[in-house]
C-alpha atoms as a PDB file:
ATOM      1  CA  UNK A   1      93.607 131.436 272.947  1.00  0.00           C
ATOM      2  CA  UNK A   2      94.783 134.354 270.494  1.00  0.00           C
ATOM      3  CA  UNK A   3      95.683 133.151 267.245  1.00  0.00           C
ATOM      4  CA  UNK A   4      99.803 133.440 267.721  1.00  0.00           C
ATOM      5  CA  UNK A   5      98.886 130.626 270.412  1.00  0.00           C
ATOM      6  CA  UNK A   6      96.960 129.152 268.115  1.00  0.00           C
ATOM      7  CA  UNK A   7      99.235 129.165 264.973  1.00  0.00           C
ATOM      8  CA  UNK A   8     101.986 128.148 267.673  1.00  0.00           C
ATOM      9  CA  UNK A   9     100.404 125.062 268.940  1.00  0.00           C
ATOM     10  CA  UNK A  10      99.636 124.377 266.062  1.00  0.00           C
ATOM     11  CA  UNK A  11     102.713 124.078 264.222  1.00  0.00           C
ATOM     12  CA  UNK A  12     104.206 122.614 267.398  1.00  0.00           C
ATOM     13  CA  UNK A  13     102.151 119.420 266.905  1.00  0.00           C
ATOM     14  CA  UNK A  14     102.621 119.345 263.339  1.00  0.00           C
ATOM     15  CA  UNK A  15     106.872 119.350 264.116  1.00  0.00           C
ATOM     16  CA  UNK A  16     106.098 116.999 266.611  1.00  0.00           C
ATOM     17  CA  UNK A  17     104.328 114.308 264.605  1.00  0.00           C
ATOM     18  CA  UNK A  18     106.036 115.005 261.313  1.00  0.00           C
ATOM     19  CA  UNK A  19     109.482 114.215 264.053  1.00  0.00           C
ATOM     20  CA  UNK A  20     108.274 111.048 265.097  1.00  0.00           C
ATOM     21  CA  UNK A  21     107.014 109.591 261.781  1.00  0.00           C
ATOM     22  CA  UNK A  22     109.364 110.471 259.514  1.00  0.00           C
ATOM     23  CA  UNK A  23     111.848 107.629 260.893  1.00  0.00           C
ATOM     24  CA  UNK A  24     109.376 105.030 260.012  1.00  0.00           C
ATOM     25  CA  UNK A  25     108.604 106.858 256.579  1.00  0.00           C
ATOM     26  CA  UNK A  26     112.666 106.889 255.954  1.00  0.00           C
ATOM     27  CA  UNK A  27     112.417 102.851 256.179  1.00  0.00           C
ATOM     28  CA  UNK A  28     109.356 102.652 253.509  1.00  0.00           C
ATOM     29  CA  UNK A  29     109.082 102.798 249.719  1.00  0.00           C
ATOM     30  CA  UNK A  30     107.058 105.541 248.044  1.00  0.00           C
ATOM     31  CA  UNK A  31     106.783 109.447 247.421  1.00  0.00           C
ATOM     32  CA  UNK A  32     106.423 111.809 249.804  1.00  0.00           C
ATOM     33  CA  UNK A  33     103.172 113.903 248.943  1.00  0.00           C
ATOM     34  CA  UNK A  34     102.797 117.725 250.278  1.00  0.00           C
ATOM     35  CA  UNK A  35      99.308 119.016 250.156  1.00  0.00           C
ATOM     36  CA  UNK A  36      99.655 122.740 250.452  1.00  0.00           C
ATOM     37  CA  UNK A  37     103.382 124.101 250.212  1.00  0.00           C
ATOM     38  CA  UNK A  38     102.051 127.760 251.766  1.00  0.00           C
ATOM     39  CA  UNK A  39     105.113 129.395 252.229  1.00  0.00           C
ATOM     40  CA  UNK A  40     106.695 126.517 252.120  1.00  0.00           C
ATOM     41  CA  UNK A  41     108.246 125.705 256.067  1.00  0.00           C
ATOM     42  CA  UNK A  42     107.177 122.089 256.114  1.00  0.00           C
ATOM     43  CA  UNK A  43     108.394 121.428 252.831  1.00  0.00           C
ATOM     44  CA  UNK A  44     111.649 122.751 253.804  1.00  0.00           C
ATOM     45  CA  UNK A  45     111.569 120.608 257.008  1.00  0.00           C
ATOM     46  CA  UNK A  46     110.592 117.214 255.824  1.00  0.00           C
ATOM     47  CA  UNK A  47     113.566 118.050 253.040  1.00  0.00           C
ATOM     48  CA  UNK A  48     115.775 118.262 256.153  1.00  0.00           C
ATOM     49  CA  UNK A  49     113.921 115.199 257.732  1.00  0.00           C
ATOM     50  CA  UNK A  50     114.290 113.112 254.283  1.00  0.00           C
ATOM     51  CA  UNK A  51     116.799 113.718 252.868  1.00  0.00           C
ATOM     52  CA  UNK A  52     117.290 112.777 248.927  1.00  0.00           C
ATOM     53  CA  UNK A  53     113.576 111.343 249.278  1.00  0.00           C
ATOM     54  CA  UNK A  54     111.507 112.482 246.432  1.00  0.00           C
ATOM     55  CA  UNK A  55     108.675 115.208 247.679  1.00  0.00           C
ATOM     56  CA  UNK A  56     106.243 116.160 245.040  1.00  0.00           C
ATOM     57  CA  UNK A  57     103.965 119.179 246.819  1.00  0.00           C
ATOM     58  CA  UNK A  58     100.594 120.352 245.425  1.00  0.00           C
ATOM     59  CA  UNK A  59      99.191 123.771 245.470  1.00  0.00           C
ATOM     60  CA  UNK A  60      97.239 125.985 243.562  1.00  0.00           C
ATOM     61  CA  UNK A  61      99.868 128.485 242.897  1.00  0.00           C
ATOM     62  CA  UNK A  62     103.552 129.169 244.211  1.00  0.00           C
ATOM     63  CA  UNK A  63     103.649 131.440 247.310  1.00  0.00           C
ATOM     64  CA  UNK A  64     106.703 130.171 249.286  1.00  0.00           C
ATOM     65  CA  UNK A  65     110.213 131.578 250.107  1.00  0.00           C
ATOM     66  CA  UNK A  66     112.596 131.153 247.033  1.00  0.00           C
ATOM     67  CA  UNK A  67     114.841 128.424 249.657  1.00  0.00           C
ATOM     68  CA  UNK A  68     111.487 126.466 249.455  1.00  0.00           C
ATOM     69  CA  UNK A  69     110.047 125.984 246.346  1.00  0.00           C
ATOM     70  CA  UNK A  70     110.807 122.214 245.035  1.00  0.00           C
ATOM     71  CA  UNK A  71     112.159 121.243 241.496  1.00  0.00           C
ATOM     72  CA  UNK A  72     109.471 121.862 238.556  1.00  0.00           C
ATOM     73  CA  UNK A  73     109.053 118.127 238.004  1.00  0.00           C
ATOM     74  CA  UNK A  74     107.770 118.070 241.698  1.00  0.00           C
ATOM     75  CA  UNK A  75     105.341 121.450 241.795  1.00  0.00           C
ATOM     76  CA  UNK A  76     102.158 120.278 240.493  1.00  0.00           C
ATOM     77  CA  UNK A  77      99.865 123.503 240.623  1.00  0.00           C
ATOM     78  CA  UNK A  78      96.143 123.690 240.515  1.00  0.00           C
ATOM     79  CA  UNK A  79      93.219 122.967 242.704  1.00  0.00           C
ATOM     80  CA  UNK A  80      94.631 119.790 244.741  1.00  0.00           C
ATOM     81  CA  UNK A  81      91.221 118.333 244.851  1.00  0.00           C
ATOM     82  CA  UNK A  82      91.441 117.756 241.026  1.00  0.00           C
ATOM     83  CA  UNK A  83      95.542 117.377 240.668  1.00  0.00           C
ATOM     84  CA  UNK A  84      95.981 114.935 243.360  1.00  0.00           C
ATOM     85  CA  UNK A  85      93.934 112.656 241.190  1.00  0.00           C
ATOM     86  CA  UNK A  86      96.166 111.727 238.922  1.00  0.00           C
ATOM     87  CA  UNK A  87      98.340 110.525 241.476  1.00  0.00           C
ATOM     88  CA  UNK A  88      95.546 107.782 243.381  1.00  0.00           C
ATOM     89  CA  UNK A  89      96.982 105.156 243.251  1.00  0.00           C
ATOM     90  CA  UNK A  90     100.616 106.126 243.742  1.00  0.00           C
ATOM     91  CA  UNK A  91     100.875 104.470 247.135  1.00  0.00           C
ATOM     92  CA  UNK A  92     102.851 107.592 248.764  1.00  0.00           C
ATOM     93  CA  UNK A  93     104.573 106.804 251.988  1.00  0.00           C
ATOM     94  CA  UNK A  94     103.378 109.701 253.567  1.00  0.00           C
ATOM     95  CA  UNK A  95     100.781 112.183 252.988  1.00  0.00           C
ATOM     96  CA  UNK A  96     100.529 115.921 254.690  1.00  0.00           C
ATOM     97  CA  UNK A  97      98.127 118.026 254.514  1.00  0.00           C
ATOM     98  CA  UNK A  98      97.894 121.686 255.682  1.00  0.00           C
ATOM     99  CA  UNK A  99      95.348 123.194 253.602  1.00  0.00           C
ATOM    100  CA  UNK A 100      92.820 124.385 256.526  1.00  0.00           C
ATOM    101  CA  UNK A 101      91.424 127.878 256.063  1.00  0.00           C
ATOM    102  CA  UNK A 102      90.343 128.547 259.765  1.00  0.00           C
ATOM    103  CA  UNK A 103      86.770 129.265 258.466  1.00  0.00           C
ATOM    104  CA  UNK A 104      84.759 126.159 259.572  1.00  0.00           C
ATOM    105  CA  UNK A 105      82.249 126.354 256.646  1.00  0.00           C
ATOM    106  CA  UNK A 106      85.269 126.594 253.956  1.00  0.00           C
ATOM    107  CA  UNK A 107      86.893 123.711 256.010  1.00  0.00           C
ATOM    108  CA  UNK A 108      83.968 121.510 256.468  1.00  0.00           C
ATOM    109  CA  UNK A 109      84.199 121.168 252.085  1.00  0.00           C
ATOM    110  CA  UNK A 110      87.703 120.077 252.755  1.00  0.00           C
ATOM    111  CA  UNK A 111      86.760 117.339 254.992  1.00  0.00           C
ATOM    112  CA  UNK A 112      84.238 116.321 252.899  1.00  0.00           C
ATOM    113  CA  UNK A 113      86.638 115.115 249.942  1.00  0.00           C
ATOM    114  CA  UNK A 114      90.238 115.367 251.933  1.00  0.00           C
ATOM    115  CA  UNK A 115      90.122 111.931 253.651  1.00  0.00           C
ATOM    116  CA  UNK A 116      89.174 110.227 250.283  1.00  0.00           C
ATOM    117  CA  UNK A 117      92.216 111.394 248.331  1.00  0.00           C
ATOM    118  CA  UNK A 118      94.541 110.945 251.422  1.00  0.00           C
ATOM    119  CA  UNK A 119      93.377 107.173 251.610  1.00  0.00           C
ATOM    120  CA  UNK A 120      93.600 106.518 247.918  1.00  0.00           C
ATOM    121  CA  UNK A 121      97.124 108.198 247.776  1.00  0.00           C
ATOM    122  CA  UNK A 122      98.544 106.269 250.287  1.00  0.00           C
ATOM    123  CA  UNK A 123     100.148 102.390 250.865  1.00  0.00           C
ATOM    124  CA  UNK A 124      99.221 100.073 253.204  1.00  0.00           C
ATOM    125  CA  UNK A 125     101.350 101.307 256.443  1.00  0.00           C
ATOM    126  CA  UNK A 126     101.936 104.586 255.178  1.00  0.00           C
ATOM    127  CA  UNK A 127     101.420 107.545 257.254  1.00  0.00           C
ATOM    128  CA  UNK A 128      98.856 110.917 257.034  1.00  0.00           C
ATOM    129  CA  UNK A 129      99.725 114.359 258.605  1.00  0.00           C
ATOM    130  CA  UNK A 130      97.311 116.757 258.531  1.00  0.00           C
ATOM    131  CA  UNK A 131      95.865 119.956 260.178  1.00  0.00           C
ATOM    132  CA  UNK A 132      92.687 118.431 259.468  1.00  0.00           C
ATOM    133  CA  UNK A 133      90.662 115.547 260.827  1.00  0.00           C
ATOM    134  CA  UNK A 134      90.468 112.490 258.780  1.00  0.00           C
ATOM    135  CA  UNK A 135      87.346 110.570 259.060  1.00  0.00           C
ATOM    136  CA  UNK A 136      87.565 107.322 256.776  1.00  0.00           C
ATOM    137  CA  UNK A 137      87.533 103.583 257.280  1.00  0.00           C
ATOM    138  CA  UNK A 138      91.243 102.971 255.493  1.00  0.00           C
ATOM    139  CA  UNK A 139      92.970 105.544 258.009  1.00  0.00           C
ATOM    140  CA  UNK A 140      93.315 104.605 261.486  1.00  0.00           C
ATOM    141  CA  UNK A 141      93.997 107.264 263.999  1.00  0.00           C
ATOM    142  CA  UNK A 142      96.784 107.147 266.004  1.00  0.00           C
ATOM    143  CA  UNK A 143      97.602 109.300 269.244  1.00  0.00           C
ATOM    144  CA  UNK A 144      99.385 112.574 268.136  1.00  0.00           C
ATOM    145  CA  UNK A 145     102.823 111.979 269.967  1.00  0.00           C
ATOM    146  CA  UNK A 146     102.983 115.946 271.119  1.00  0.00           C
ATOM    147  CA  UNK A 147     102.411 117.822 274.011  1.00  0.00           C
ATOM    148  CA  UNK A 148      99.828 119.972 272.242  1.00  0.00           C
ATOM    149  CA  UNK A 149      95.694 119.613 272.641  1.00  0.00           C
ATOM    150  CA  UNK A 150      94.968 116.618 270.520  1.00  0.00           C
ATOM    151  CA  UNK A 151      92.784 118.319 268.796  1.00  0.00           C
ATOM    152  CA  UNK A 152      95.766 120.471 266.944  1.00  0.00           C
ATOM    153  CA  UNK A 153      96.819 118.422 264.460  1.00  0.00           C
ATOM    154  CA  UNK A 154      95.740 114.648 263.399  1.00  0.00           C
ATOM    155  CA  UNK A 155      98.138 111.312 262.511  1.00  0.00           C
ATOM    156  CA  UNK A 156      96.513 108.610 260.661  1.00  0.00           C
ATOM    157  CA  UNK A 157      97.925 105.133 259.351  1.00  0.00           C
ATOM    158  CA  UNK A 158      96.492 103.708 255.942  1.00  0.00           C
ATOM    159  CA  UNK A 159      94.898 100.489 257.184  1.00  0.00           C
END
């Protein structure tokens, strides 16, 4: 697979699962957390998928289009492994995650400390979203509802 198809997929699953849940996150109390605002496309589409709901997005600096960077009060900037600390506890509704690298030794650190902040983050019920497989006993996997490889992107409720 090249890595347009890749990329494509890809975001394909990540439309797909962020369509289904976001219905169920509409009906729930809590933030909405983004882990990784890139240039900012997801951002901009669970805005259109929630709308008024508050979004506070982490990243370590701003790189997005200028129709996709949130308010200051919701841009908290830095490494997210240390800033999304000082929300544990918050009990988001919904946590996503797109902060893969594509190197499997860079991502392999990620995994090793992702799952714990996604779990702590989260309420009971709420919902995880990310590019990259969470392996913890509070998150329960749940079958990616997309026509991709399951293997493209990962859906987790916080048990």
């Amino acid at each position: 697979m090249s890595r347009l198809e890749n990329f494509i997929s890809r975001m394909t699953a990540q439309r797909d699962i962020l369509d289904y849940v976001c219905p169920e996150v509409a009906k729930m109390e809590g933030l909405v957390l983004e882990l990784g605002l890139g240039n900012g496309r997801t951002f901009h589409h669970l805005r259109e998928r929630l709308p008024g709901r508050r979004i506070v997005v982490f990243d370590r600096e701003v790189g997005a289009h200028a129709s996709s960077i949130p308010e200051a009060e919701n841009l908290v900037l830095g490494e997210i492994r240390e800033t999304g600390r000082k929300f544990i506890g918050i009990e988001a509704a919904l946590v996503h995650a797109d902060i893969g690298t594509g190197y499997d030794d860079r991502d392999a650190v990620t995994a090793t400390w992702l799952p714990d902040l996604i779990a702590s983050l989260l309420r009971v019920g709420g919902f995880a979203v990310s590019g990259t497989p969470l392996d913890h006993p509070l998150l329960q996997p749940l079958p990616a509802p997309t026509s991709e490889p399951a293997d493209r992107y990962f859906l987790c409720k916080r048990l």
